[in-house]
PDB file of N, CA and C in Angstrom:
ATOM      1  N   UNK A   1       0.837  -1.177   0.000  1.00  0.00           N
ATOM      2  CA  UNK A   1       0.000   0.000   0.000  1.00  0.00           C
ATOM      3  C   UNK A   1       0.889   1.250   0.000  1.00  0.00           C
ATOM      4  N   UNK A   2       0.432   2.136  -1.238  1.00  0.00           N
ATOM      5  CA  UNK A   2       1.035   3.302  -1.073  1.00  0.00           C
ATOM      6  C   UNK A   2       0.934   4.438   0.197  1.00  0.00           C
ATOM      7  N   UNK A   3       1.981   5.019   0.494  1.00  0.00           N
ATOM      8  CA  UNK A   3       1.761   6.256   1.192  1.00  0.00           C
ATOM      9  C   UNK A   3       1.275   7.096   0.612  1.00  0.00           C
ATOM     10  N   UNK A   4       1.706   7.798  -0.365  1.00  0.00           N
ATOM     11  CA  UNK A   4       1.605   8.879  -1.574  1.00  0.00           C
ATOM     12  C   UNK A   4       0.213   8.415  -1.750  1.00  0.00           C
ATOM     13  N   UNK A   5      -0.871   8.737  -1.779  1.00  0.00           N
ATOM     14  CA  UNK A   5      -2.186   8.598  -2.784  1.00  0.00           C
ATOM     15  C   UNK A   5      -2.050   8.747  -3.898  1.00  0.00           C
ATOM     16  N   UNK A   6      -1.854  10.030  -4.352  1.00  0.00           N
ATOM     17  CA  UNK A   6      -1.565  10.210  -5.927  1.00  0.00           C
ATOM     18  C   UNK A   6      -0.396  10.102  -6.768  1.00  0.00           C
ATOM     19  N   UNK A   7       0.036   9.270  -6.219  1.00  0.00           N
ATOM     20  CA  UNK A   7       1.433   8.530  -6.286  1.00  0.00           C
ATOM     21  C   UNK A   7       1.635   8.527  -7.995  1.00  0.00           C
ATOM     22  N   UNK A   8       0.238   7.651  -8.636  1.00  0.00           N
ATOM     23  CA  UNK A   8       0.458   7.467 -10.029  1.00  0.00           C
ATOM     24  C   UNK A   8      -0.103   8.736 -10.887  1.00  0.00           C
ATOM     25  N   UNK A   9      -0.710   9.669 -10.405  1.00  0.00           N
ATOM     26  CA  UNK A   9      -1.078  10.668 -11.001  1.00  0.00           C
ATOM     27  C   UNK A   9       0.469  11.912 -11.147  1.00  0.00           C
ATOM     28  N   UNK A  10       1.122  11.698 -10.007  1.00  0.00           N
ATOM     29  CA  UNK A  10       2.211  12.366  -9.942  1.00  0.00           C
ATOM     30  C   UNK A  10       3.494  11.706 -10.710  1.00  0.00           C
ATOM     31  N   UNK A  11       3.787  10.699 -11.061  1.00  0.00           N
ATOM     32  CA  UNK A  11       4.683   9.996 -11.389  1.00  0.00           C
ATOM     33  C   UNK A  11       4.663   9.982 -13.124  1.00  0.00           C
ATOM     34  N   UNK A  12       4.754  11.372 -13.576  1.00  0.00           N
ATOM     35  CA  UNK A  12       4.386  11.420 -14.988  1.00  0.00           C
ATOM     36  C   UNK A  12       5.622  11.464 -15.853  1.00  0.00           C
ATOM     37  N   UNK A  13       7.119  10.886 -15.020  1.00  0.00           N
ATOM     38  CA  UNK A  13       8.109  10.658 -16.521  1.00  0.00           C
ATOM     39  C   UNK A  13       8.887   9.488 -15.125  1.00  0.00           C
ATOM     40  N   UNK A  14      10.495   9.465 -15.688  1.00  0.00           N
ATOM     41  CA  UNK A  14      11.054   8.119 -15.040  1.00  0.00           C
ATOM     42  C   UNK A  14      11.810   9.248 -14.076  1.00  0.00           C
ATOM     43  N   UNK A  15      12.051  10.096 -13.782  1.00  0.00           N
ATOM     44  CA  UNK A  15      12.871  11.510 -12.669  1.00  0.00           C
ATOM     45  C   UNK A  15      12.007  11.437 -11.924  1.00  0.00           C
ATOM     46  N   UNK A  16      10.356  11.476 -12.232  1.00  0.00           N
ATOM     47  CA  UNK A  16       9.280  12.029 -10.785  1.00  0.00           C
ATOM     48  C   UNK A  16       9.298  10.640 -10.560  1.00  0.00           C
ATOM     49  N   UNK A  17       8.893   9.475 -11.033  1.00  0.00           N
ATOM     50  CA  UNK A  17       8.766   8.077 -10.394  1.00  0.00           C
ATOM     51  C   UNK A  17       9.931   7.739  -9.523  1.00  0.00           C
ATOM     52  N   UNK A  18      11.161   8.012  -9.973  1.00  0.00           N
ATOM     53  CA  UNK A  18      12.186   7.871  -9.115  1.00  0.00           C
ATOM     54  C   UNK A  18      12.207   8.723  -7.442  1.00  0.00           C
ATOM     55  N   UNK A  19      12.128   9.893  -8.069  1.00  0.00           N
ATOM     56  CA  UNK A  19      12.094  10.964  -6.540  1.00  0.00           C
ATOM     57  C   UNK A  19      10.457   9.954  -5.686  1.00  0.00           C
ATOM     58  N   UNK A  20       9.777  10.153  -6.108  1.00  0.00           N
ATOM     59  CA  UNK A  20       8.854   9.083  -5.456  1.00  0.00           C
ATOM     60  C   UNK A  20       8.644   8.259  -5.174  1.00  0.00           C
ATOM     61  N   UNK A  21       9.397   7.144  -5.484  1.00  0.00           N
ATOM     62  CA  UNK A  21       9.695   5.935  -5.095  1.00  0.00           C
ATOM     63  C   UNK A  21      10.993   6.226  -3.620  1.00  0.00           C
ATOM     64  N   UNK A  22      11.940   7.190  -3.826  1.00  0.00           N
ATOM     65  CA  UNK A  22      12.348   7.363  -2.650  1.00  0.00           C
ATOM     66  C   UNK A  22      11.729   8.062  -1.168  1.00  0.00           C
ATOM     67  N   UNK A  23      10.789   8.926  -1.507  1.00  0.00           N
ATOM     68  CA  UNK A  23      10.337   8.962  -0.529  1.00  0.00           C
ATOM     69  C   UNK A  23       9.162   8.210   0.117  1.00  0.00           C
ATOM     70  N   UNK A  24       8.509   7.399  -1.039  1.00  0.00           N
ATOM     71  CA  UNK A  24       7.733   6.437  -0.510  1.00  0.00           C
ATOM     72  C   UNK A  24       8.725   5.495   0.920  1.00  0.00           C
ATOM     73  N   UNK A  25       9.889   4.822   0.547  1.00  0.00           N
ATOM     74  CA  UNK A  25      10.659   4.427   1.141  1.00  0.00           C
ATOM     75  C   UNK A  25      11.164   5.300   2.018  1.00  0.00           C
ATOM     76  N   UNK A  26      10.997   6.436   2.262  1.00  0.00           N
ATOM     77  CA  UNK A  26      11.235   7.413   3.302  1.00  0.00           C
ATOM     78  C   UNK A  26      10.184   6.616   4.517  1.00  0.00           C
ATOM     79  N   UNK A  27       8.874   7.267   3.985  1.00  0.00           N
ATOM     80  CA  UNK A  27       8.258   7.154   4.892  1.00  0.00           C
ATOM     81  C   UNK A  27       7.608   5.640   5.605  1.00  0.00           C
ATOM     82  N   UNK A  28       8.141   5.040   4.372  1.00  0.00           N
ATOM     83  CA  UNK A  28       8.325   3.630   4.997  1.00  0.00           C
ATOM     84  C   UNK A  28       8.981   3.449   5.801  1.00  0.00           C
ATOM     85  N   UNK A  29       9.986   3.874   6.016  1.00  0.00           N
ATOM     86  CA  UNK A  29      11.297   3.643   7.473  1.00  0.00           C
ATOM     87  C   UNK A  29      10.844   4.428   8.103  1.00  0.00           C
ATOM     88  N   UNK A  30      10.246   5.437   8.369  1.00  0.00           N
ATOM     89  CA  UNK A  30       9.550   6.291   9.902  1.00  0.00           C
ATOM     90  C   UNK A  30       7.844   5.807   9.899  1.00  0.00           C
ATOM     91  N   UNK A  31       7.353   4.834   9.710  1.00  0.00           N
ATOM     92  CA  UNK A  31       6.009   4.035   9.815  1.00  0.00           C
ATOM     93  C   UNK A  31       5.897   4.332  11.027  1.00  0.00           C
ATOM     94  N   UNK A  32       5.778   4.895  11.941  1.00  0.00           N
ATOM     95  CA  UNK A  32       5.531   4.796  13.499  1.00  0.00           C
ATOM     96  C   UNK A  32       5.026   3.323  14.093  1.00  0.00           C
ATOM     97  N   UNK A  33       4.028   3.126  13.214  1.00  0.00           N
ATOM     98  CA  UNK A  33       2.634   1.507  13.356  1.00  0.00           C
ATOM     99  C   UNK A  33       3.809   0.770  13.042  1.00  0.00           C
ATOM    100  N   UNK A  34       4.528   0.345  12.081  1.00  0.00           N
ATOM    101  CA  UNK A  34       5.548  -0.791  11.849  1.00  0.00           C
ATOM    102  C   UNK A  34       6.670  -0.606  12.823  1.00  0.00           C
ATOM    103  N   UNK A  35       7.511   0.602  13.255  1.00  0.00           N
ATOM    104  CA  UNK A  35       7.995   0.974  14.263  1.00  0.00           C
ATOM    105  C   UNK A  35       8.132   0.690  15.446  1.00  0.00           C
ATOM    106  N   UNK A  36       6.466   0.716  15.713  1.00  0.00           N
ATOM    107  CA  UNK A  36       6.385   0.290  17.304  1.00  0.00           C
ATOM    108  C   UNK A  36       6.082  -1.724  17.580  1.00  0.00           C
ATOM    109  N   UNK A  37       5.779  -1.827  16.252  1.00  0.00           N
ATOM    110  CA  UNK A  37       5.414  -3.453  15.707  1.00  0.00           C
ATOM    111  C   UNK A  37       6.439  -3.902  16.041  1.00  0.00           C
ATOM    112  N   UNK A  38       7.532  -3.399  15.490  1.00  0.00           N
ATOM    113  CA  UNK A  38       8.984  -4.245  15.525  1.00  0.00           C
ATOM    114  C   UNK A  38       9.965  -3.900  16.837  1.00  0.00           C
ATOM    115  N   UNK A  39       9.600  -3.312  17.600  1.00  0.00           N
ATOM    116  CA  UNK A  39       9.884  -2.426  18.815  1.00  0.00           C
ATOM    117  C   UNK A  39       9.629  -3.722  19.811  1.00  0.00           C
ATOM    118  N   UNK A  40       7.866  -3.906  19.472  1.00  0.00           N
ATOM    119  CA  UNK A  40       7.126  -4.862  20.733  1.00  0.00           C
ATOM    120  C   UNK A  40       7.852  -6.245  20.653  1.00  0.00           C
ATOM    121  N   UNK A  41       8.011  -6.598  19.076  1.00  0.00           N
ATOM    122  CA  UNK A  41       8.711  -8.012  18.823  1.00  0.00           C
ATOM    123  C   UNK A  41      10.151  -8.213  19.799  1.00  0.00           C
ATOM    124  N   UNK A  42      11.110  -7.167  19.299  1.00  0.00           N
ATOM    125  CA  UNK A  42      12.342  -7.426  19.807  1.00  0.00           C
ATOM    126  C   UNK A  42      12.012  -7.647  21.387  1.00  0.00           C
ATOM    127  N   UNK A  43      11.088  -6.938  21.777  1.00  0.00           N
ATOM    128  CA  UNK A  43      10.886  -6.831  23.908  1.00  0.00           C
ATOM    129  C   UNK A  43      10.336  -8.401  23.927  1.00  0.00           C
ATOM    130  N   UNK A  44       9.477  -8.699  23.078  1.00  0.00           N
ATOM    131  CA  UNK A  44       9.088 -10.356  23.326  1.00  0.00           C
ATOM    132  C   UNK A  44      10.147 -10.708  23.484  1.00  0.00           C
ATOM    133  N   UNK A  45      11.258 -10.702  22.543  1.00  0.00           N
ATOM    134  CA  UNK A  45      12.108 -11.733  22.144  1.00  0.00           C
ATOM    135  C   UNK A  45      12.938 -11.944  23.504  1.00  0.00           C
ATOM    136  N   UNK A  46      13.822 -10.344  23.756  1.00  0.00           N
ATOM    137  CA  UNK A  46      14.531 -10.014  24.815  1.00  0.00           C
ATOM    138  C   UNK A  46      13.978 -10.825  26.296  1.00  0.00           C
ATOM    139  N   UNK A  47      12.407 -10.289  26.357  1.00  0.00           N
ATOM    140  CA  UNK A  47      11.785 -11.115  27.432  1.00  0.00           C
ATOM    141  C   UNK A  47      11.513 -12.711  27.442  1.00  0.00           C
ATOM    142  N   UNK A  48      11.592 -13.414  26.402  1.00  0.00           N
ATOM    143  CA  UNK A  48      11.834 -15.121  26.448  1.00  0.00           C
ATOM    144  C   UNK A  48      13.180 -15.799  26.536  1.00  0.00           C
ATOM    145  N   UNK A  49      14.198 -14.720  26.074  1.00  0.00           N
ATOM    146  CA  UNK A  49      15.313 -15.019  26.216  1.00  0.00           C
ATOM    147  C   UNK A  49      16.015 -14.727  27.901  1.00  0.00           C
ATOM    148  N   UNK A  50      15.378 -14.173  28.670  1.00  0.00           N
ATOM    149  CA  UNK A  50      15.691 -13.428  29.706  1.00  0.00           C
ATOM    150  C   UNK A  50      15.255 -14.691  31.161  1.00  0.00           C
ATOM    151  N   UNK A  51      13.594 -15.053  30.470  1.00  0.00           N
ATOM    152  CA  UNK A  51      13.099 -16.269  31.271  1.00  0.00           C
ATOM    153  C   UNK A  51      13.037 -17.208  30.687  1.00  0.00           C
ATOM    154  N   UNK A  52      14.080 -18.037  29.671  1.00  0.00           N
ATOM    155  CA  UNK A  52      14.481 -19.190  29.511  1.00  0.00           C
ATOM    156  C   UNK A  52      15.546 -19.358  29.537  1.00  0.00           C
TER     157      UNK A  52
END
């Protein structure tokens, strides 16, 4: 799923698809929701490894 909504309306040669494709991937790495997803995982992990 895109971030950008008008992702394909904006992406009108191979320079704008590019600049947009990087910041799609911007804001893919500051996801806050995937962020804190992978945040909670590692504390599981830390915490089974801690009491086993």
């Amino acid at each position: 799923m895109r971030k950008i909504k008008n992702f394909e309306q904006l992406a009108v040669n191979d320079a704008r698809r590019a600049v947009l494709e990087i910041a799609e991937a911007g804001f893919s790495a500051v996801d806050t929701k995937a962020a804190i997803r992978r945040a909670l995982i590692d504390i599981q992990r830390i915490y089974f490894f801690v009491l086993h």
